[in-house]
N, C-alpha and C. Protein backbone atom coordinates (compact mmCIF):
# COMPACT_ATOMS: atom_id res chain seq x y z
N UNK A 1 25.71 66.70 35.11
CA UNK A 1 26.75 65.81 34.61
C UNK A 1 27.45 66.46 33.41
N UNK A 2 28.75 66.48 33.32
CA UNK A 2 29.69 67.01 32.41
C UNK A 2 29.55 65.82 31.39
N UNK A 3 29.53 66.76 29.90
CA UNK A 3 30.14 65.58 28.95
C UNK A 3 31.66 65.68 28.42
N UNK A 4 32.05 64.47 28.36
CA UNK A 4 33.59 64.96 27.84
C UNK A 4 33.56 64.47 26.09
N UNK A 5 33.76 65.72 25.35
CA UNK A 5 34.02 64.97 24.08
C UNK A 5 35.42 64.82 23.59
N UNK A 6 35.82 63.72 22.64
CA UNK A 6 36.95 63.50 21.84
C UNK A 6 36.81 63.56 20.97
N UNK A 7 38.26 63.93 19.91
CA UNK A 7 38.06 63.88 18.37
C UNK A 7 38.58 62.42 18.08
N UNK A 8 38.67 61.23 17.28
CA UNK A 8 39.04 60.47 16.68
C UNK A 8 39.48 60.23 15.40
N UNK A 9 40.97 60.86 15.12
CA UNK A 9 40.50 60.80 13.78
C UNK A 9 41.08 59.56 13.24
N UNK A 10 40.34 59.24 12.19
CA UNK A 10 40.48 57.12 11.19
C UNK A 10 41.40 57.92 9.93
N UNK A 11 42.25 56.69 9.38
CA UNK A 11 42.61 57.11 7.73
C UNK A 11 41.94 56.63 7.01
N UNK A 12 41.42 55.47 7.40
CA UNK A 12 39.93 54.61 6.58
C UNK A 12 38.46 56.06 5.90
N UNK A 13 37.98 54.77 5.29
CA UNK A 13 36.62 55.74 5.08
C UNK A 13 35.63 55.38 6.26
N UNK A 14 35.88 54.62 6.93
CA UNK A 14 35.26 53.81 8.12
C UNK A 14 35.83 53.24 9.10
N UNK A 15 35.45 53.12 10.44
CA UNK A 15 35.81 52.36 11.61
C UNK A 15 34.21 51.86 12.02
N UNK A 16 34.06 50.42 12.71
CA UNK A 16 33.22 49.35 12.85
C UNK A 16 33.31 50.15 14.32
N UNK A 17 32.34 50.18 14.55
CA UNK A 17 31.59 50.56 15.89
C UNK A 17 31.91 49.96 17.56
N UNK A 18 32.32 48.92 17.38
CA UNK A 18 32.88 48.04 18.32
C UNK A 18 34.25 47.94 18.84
N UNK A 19 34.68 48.68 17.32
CA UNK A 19 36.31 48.89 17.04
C UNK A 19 36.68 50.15 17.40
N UNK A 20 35.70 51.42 17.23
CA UNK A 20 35.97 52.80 17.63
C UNK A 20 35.86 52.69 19.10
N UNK A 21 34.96 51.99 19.54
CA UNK A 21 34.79 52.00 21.62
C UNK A 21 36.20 51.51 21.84
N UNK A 22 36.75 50.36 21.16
CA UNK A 22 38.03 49.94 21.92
C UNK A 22 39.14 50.85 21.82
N UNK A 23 39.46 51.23 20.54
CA UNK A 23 40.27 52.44 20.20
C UNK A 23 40.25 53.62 20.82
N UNK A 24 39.09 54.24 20.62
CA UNK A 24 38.84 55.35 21.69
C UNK A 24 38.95 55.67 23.29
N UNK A 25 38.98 54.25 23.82
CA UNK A 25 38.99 53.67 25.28
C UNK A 25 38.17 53.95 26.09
N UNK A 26 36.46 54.19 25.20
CA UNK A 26 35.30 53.61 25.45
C UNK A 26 35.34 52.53 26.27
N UNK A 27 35.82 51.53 26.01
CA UNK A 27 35.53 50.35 26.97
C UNK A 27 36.90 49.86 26.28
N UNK A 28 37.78 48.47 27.16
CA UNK A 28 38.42 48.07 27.54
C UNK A 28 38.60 46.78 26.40
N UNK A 29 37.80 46.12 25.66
CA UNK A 29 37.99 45.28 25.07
C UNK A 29 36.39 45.11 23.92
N UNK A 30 37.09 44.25 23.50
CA UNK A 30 35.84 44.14 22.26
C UNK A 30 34.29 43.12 22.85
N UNK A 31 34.76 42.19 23.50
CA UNK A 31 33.80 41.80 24.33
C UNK A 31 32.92 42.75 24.89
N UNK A 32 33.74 43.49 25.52
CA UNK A 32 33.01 44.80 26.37
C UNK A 32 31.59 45.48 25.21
N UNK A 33 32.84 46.21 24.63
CA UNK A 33 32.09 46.67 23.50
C UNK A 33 30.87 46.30 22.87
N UNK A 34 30.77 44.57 22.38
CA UNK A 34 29.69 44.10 21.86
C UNK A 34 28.70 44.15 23.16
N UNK A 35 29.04 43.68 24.41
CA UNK A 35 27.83 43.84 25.41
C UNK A 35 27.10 45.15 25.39
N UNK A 36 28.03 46.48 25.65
CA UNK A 36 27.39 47.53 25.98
C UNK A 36 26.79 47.82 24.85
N UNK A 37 26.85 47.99 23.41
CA UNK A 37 26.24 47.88 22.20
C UNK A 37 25.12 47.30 22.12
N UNK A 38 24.84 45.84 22.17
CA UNK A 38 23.62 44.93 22.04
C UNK A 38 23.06 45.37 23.04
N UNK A 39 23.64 45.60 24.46
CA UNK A 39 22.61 46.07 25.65
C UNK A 39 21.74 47.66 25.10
N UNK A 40 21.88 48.53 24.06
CA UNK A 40 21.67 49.21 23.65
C UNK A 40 21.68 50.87 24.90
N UNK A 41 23.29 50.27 25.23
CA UNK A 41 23.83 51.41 26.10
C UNK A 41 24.69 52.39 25.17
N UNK A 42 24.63 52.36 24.18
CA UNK A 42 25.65 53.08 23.34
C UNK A 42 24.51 53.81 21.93
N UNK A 43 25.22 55.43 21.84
CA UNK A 43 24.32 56.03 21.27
C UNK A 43 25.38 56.52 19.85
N UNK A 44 24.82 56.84 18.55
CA UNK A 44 24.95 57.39 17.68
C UNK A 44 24.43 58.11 16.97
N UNK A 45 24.95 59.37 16.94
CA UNK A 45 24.64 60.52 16.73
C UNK A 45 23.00 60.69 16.86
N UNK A 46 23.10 60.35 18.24
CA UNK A 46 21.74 60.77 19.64
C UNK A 46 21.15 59.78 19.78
N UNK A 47 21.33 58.48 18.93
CA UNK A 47 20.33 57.35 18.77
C UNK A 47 20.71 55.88 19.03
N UNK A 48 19.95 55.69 20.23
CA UNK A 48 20.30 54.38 20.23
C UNK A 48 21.05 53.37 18.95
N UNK A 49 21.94 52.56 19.08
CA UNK A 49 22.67 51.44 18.20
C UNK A 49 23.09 50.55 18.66
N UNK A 50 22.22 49.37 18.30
CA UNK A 50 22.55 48.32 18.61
C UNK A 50 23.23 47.62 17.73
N UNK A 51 23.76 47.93 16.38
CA UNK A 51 24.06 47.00 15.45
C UNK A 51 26.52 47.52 15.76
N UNK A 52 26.86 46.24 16.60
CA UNK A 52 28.20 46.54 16.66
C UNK A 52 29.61 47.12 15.66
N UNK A 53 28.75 46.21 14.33
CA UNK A 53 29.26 46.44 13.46
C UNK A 53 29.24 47.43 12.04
N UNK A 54 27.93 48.46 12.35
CA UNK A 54 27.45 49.70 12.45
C UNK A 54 29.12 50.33 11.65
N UNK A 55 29.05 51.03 10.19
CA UNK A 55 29.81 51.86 9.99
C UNK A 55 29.96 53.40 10.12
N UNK A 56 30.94 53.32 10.93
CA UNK A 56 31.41 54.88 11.50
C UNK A 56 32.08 55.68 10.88
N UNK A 57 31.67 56.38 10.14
CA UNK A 57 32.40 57.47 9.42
C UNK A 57 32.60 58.64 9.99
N UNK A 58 33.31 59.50 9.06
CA UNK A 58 33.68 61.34 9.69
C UNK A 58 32.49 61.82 9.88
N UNK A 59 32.08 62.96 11.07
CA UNK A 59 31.16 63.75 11.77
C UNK A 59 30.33 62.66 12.23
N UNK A 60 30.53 61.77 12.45
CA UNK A 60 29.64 60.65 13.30
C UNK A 60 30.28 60.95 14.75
N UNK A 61 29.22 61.02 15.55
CA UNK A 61 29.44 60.94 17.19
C UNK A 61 28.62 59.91 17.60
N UNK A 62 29.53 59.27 18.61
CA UNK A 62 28.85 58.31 19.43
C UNK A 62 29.34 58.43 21.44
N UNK A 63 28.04 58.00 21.78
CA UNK A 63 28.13 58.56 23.04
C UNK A 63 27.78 56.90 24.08
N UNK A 64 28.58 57.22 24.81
CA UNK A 64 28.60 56.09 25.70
C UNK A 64 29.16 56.84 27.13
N UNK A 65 27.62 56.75 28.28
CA UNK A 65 27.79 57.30 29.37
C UNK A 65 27.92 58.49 28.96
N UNK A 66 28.91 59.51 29.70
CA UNK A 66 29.57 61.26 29.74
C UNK A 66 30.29 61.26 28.88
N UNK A 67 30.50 60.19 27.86
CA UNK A 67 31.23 60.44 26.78
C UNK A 67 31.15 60.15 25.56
N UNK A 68 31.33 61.39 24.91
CA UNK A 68 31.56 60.95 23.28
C UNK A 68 32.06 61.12 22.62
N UNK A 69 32.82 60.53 21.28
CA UNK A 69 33.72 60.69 20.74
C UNK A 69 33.01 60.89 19.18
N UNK A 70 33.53 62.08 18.70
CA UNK A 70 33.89 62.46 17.58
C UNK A 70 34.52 61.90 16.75
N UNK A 71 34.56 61.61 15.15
CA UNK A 71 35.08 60.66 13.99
C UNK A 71 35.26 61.39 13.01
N UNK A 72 36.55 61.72 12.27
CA UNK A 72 36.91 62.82 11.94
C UNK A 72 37.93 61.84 10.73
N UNK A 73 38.22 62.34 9.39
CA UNK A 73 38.86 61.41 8.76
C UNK A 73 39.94 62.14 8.33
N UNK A 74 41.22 61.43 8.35
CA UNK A 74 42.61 62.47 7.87
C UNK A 74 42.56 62.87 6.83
N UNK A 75 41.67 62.67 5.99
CA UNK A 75 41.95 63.51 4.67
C UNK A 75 41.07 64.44 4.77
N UNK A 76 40.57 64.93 5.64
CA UNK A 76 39.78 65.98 5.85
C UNK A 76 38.04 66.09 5.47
């Protein structure tokens, strides 16, 4: 199985975990999001996370299925 990664980058010091899956187009809606999260189908940086609202900062990866996305902040 191929993984596909993305970069994401936030202007914040943070994006909420529930909020990066929808943005990223991880999943389709925020509903979504909180299910696959609490179902503890969604990984950060390698580790299970169940908490949705979980703060995501720069060099944080999170992986859901073949994919994960990278969190990268514009100010470098």
């Amino acid at each position: 199985m191929k993984l596909v990664m993305e970069i994401i980058t936030i202007s914040e010091e943070y994006i909420r975990l529930d909020n990066l899956m929808k943005y990223s187009g991880l999943c389709n809606s925020g509903g979504r999001a909180k299910y696959l999260i609490q179902n503890g189908e969604v990984k950060l940086n390698g580790e299970v996370c169940t908490m949705r609202g979980k703060k995501i900062r720069s060099g944080d990866m999170v992986e859901y299925q073949n994919k994960t996305v990278k969190v990268e902040n514009a100010a470098g």
